[in-house]
C-alpha atoms as a PDB file:
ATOM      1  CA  UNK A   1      25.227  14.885   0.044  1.00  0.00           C
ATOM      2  CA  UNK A   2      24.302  15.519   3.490  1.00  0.00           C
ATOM      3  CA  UNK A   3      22.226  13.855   5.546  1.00  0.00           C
ATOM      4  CA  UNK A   4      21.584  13.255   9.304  1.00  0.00           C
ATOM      5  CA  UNK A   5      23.481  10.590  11.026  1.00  0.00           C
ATOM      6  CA  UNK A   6      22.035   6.656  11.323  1.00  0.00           C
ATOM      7  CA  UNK A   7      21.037   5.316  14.278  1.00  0.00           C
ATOM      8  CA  UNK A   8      19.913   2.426  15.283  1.00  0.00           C
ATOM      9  CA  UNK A   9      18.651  -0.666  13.922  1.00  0.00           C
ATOM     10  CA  UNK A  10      15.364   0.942  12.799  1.00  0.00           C
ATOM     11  CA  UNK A  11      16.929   3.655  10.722  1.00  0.00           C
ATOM     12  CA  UNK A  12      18.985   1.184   9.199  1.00  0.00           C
ATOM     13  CA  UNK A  13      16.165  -1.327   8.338  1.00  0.00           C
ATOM     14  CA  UNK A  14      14.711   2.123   6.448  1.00  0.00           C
ATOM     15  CA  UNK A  15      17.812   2.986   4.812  1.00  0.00           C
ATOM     16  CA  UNK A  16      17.794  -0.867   3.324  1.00  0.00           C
ATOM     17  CA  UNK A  17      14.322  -0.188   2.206  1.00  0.00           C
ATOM     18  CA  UNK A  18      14.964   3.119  -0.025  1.00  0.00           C
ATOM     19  CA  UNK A  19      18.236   1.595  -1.311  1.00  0.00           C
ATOM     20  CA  UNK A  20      15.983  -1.316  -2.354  1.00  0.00           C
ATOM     21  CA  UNK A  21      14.038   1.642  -4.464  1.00  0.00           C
ATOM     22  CA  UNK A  22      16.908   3.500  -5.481  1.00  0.00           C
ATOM     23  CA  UNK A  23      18.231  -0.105  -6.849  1.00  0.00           C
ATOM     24  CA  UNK A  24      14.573  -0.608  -8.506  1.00  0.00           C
ATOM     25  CA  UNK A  25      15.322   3.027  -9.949  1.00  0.00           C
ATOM     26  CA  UNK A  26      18.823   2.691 -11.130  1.00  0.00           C
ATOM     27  CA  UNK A  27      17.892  -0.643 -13.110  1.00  0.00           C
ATOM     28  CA  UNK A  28      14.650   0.597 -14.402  1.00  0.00           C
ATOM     29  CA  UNK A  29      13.164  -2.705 -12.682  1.00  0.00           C
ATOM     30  CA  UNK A  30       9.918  -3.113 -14.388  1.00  0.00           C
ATOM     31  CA  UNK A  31       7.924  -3.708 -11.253  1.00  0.00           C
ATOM     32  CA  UNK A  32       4.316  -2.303 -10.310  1.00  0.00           C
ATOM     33  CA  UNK A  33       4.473   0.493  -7.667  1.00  0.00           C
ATOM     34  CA  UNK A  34       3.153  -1.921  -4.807  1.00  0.00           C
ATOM     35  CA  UNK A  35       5.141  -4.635  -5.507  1.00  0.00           C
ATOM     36  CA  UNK A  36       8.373  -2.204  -5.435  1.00  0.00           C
ATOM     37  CA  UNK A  37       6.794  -1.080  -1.827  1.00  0.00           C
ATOM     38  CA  UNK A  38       5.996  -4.922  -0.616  1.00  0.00           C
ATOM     39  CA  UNK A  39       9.506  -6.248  -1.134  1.00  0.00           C
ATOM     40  CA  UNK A  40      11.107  -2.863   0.249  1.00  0.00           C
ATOM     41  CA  UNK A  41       8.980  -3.831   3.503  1.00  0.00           C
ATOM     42  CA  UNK A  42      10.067  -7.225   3.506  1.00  0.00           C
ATOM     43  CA  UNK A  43      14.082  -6.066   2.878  1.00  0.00           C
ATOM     44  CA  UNK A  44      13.593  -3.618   6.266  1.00  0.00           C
ATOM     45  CA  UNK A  45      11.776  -6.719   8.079  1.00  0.00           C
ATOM     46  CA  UNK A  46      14.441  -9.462   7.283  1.00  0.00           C
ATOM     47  CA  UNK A  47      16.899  -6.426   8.571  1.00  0.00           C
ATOM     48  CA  UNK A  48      14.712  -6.003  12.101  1.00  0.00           C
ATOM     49  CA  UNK A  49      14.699 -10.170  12.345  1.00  0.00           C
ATOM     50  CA  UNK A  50      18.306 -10.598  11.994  1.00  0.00           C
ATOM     51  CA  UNK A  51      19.466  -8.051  13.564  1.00  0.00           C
ATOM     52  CA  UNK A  52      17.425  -9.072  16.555  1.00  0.00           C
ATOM     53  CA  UNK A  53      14.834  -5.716  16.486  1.00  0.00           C
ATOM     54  CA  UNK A  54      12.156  -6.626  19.269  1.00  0.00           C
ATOM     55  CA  UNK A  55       9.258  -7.407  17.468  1.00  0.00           C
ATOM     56  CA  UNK A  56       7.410  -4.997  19.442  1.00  0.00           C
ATOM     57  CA  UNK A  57       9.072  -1.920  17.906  1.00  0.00           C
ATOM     58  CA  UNK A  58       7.844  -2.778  14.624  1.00  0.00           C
ATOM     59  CA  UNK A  59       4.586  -4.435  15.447  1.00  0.00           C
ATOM     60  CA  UNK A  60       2.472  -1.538  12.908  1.00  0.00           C
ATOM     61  CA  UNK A  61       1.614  -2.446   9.542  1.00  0.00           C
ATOM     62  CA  UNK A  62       3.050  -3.254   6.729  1.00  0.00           C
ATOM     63  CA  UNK A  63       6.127  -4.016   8.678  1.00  0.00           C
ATOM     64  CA  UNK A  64       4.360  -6.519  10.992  1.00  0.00           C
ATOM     65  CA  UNK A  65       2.659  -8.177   7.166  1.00  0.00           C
ATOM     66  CA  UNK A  66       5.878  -7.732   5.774  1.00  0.00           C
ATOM     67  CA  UNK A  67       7.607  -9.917   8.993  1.00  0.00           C
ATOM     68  CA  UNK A  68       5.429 -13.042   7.910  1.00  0.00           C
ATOM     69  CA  UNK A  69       7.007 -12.937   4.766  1.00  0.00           C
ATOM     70  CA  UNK A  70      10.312 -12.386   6.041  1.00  0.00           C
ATOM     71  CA  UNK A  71       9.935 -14.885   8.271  1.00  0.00           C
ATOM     72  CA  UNK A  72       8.613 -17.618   5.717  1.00  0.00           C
ATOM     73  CA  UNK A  73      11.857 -16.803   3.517  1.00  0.00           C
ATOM     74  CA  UNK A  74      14.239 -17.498   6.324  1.00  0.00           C
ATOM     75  CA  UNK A  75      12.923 -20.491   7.527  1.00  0.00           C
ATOM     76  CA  UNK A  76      13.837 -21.505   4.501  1.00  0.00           C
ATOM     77  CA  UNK A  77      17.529 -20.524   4.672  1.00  0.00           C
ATOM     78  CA  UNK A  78      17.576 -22.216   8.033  1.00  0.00           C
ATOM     79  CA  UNK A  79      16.680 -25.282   6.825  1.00  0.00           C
ATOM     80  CA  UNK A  80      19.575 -25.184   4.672  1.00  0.00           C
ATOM     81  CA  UNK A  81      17.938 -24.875   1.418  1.00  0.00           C
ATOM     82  CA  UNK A  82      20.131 -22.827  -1.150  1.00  0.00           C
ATOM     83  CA  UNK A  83      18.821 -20.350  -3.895  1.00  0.00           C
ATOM     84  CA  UNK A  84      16.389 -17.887  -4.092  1.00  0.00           C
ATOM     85  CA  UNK A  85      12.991 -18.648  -2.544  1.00  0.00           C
ATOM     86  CA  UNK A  86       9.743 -17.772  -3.583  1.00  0.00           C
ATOM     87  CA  UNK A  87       7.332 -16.101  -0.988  1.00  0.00           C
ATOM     88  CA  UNK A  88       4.454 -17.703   0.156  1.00  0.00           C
ATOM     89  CA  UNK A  89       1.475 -16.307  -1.761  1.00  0.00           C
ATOM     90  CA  UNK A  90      -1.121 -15.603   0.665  1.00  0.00           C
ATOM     91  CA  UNK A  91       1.573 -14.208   2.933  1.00  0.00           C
ATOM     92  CA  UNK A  92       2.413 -12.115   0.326  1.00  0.00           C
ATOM     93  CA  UNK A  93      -1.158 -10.821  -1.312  1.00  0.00           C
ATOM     94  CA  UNK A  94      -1.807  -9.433   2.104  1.00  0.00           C
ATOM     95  CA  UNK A  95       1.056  -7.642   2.558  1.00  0.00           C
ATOM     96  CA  UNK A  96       0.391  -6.223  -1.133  1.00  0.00           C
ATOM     97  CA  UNK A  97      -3.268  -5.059   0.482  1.00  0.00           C
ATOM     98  CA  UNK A  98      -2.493  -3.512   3.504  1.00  0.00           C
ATOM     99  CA  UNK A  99       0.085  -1.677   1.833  1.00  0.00           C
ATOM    100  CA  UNK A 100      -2.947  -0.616  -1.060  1.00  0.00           C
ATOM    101  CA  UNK A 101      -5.054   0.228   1.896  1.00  0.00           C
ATOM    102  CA  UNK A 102      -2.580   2.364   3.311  1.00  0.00           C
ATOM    103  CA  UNK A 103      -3.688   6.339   2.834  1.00  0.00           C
ATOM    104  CA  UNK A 104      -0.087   7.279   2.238  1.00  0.00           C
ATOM    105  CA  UNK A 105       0.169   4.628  -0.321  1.00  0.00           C
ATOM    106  CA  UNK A 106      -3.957   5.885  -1.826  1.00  0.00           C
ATOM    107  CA  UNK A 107      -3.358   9.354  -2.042  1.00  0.00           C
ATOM    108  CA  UNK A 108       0.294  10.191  -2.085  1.00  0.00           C
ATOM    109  CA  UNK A 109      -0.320  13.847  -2.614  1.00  0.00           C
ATOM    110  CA  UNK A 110      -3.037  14.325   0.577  1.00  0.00           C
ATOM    111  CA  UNK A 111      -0.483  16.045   2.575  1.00  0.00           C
ATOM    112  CA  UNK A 112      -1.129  18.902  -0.338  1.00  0.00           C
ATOM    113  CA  UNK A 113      -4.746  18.220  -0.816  1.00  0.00           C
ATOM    114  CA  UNK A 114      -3.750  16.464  -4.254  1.00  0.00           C
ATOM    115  CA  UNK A 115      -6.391  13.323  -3.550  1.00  0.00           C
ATOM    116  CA  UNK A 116      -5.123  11.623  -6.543  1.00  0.00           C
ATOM    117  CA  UNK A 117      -4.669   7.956  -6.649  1.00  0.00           C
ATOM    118  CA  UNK A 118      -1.465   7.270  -6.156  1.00  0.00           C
ATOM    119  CA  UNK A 119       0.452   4.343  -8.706  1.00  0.00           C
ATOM    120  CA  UNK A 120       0.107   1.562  -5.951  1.00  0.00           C
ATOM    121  CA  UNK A 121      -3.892   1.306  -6.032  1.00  0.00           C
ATOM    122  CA  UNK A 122      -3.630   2.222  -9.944  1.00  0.00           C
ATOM    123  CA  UNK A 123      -1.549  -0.415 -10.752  1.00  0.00           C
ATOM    124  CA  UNK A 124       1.318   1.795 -11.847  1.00  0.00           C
ATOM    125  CA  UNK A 125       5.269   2.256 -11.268  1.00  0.00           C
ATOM    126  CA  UNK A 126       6.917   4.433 -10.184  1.00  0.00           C
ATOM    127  CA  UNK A 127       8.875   6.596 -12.708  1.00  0.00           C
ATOM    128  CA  UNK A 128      12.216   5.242 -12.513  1.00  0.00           C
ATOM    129  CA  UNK A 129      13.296   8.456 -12.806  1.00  0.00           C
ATOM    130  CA  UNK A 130      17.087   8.777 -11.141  1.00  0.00           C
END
């Protein structure tokens, strides 16, 4: 497989977030398409945050909605509490609608004037696939 060389902290924050689908894909993760996006935002923003990304350079929604989730889970870890975490809710539902409000999230095919909903405002997965 070839493809271009990494660099940077930003590309790698991206990188985590499509292995986070590929891993959805791979396990056939029965998770609703923007739920699969929200958490792939929040792996690339706990990625920026501790790897010490100036919050500036990825200020833009849904990264800056998925940093106040990121952010909630770690203080957590920083307090020294052990296990998984929940998210907070709110924090969470608004990521979830700015990603649903995003057009490339709406119409996934506008590019080729296919103005379809897309699976994240239907509700839907994606196809797991391989």
């Amino acid at each position: 497989m070839e493809v271009p060389r990494i660099l940077g902290r930003i590309e790698e924050g991206h990188i985590l977030h499509e292995s986070l689908h590929c891993a959805y894909d791979l396990l056939g993760t029965n998770i609703t398409a923007v739920d699969d996006e929200a958490s792939c935002y929040v792996v690339s923003a706990l990625a920026f945050l501790m790897s010490g990304v100036r919050p500036a350079r990825w200020s833009n929604d849904p990264f800056a909605s998925a940093g106040r989730v990121a952010r909630g889970l770690l203080a957590r870890y920083q307090r020294g509490e052990r296990g998984a975490h929940p998210v907070d809710p709110a924090n969470w539902q608004v990521l979830r609608a700015v990603i649903m409000m995003n057009p490339i999230y709406m119409f996934p095919g506008s590019a080729s004037n296919d103005w379809t909903l897309g699976p994240v405002i239907t509700g839907g997965s994606y196809t797991h696939d391989g």
